[in-house]
C-alpha atoms as a PDB file:
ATOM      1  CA  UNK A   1     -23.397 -20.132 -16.627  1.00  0.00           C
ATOM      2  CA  UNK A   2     -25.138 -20.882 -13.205  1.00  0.00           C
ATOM      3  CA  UNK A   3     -23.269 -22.448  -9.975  1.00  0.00           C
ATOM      4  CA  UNK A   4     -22.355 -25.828  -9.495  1.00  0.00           C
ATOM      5  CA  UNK A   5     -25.181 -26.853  -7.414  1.00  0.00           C
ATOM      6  CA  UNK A   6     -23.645 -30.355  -6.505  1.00  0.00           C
ATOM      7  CA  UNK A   7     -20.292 -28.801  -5.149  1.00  0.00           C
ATOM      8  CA  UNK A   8     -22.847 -26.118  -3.046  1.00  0.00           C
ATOM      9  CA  UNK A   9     -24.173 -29.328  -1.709  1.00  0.00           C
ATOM     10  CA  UNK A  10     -20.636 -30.726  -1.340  1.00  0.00           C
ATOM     11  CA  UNK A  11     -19.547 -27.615   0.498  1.00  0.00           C
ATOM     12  CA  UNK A  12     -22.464 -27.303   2.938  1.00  0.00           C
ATOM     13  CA  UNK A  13     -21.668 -30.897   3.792  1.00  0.00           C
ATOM     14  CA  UNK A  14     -18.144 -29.848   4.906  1.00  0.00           C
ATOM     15  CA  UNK A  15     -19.210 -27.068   6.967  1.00  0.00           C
ATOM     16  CA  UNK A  16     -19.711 -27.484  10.381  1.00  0.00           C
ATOM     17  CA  UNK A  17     -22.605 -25.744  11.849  1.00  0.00           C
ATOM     18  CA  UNK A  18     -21.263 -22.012  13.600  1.00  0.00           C
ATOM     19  CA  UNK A  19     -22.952 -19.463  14.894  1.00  0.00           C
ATOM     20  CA  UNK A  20     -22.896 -16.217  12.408  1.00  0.00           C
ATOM     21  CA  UNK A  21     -22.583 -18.432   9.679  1.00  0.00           C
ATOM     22  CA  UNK A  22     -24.881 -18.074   6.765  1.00  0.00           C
ATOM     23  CA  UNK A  23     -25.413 -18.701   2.869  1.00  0.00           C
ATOM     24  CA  UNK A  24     -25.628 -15.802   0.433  1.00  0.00           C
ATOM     25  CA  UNK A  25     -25.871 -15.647  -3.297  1.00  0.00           C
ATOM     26  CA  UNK A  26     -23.289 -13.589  -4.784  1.00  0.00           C
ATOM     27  CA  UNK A  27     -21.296 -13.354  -8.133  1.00  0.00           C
ATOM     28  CA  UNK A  28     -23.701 -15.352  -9.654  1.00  0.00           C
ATOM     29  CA  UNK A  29     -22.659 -18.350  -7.211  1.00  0.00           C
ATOM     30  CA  UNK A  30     -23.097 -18.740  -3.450  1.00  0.00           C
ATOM     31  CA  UNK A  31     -21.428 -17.682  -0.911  1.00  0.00           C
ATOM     32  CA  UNK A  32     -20.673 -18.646   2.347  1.00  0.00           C
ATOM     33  CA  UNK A  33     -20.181 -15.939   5.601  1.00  0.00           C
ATOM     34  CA  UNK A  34     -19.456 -15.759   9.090  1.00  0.00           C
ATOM     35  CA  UNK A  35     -20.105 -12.880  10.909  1.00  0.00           C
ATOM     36  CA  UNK A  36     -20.479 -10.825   8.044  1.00  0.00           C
ATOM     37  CA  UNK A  37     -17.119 -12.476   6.482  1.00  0.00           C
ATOM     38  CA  UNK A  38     -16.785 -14.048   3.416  1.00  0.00           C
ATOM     39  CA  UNK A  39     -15.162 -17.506   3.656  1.00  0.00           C
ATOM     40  CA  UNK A  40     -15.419 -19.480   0.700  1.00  0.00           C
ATOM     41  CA  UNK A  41     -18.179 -20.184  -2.093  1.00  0.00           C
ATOM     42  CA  UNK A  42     -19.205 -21.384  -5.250  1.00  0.00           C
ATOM     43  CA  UNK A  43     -19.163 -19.567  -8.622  1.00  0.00           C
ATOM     44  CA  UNK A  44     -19.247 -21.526 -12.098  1.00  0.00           C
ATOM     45  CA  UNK A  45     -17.345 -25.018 -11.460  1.00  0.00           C
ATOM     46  CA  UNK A  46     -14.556 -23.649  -9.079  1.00  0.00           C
ATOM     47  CA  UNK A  47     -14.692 -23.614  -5.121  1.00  0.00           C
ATOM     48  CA  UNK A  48     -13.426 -19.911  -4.668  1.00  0.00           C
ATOM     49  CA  UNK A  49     -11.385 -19.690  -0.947  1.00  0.00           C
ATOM     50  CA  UNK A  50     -10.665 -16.640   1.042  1.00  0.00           C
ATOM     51  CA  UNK A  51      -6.821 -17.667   2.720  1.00  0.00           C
ATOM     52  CA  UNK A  52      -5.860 -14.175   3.154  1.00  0.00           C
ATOM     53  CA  UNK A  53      -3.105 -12.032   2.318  1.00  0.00           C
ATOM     54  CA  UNK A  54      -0.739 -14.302   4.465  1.00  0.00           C
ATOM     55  CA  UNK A  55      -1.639 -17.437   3.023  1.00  0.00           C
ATOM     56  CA  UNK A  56      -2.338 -16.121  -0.380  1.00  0.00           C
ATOM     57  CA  UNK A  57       1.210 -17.335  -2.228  1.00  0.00           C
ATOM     58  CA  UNK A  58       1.369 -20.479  -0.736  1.00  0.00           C
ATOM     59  CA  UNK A  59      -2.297 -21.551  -1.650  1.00  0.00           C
ATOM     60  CA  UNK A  60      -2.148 -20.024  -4.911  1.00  0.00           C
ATOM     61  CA  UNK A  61       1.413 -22.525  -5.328  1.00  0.00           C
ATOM     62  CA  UNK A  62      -0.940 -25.891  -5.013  1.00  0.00           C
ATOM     63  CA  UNK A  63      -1.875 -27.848  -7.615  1.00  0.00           C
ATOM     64  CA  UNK A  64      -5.372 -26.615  -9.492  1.00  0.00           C
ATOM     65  CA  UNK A  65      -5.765 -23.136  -7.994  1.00  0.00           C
ATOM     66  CA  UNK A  66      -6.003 -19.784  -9.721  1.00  0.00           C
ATOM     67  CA  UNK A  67      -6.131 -16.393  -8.950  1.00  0.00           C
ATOM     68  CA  UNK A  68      -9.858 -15.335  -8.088  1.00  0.00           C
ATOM     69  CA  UNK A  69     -10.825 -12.802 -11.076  1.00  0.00           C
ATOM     70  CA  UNK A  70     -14.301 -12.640 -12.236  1.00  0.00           C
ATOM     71  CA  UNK A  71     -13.983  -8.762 -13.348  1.00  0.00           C
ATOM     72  CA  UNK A  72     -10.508  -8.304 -14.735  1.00  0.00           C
ATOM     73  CA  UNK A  73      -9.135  -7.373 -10.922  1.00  0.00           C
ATOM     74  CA  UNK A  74      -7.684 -10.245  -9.306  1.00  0.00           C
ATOM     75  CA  UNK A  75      -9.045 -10.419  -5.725  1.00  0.00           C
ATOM     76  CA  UNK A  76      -6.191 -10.699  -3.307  1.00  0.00           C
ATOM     77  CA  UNK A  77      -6.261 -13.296  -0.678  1.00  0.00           C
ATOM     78  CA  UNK A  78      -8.241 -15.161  -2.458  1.00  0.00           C
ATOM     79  CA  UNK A  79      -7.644 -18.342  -4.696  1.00  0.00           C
ATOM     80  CA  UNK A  80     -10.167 -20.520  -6.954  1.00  0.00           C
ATOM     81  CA  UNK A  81     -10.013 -24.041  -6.425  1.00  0.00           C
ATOM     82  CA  UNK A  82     -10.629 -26.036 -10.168  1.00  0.00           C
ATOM     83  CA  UNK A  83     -13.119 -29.064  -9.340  1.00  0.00           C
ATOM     84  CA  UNK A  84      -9.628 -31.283  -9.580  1.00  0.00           C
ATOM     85  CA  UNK A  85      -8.296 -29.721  -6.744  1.00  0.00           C
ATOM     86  CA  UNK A  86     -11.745 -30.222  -4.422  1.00  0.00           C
ATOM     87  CA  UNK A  87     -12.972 -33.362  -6.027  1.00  0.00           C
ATOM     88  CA  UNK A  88     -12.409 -35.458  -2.949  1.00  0.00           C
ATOM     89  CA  UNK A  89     -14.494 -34.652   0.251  1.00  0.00           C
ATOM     90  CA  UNK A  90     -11.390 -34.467   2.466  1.00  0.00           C
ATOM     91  CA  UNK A  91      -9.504 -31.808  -0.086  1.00  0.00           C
ATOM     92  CA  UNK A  92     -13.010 -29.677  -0.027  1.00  0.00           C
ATOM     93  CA  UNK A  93     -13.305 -29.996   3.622  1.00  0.00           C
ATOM     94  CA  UNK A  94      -9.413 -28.798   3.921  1.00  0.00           C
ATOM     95  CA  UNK A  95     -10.113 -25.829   1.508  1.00  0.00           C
ATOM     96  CA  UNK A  96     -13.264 -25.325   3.590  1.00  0.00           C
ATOM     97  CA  UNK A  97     -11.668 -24.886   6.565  1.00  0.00           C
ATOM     98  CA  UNK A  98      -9.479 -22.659   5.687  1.00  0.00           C
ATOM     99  CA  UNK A  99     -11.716 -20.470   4.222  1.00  0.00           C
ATOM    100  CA  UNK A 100     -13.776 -20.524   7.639  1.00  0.00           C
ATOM    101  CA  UNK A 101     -10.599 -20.167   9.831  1.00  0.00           C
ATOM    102  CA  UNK A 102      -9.556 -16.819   8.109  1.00  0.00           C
ATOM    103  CA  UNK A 103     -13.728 -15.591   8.064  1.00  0.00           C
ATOM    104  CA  UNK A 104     -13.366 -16.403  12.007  1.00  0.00           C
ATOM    105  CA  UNK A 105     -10.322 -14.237  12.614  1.00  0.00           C
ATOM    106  CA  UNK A 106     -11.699 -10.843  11.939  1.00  0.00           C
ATOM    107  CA  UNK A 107     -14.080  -8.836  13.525  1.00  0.00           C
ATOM    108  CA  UNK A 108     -17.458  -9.156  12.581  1.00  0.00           C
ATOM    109  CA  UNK A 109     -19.064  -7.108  10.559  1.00  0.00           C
ATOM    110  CA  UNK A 110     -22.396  -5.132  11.619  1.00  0.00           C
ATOM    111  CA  UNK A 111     -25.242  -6.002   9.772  1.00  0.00           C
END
């Protein structure tokens, strides 16, 4: 099943523009990176988010969120986000920011 094109177009929307930031297709969705850094991305219908090990219960405790697994090994630190939980441009944004804030804190990755 390909990517939800129209929440890629939602997401990109929500992003504001960074330097290191770019757009990479990955797990049969797109992805979104800064500095090398995954942050968040699109694979089927669900808006996956990298929170972080830190972050990782309490995210996964909201309403319409999962465990990222797309092999059989959950990833840790990060959640899927069912199109309930992003279906408003303010929730996306929120998740997308998120996402971005944890890509930001580490060290960039060389290329």
């Amino acid at each position: 099943m390909p990517y939800d094109e129209l929440l890629a177009i939602r997401v990109r929307a929500a992003i504001s523009p960074l330097p290191g930031l770019k757009e990479k297709k990955m797990f049969g969705g797109v992805c979104y990176l800064v500095n090398g850094n995954m942050a968040c991305g699109v694979y089927k219908d669900d808006l996956i988010v990298r929170v972080g090990k830190e972050k990782f219960q309490d995210a996964l405790s909201r309403p319409h969120t999962k465990l990222f697994d797309i092999t059989g090994k959950a990833l840790k630190g990060w959640v899927m986000v069912e199109p309930q939980g992003c279906a408003t441009q303010p929730d996306l944004k929120a998740w997308v920011e998120q996402g971005l804030a944890f890509a930001c804190s580490l060290p960039a990755k060389a290329l």
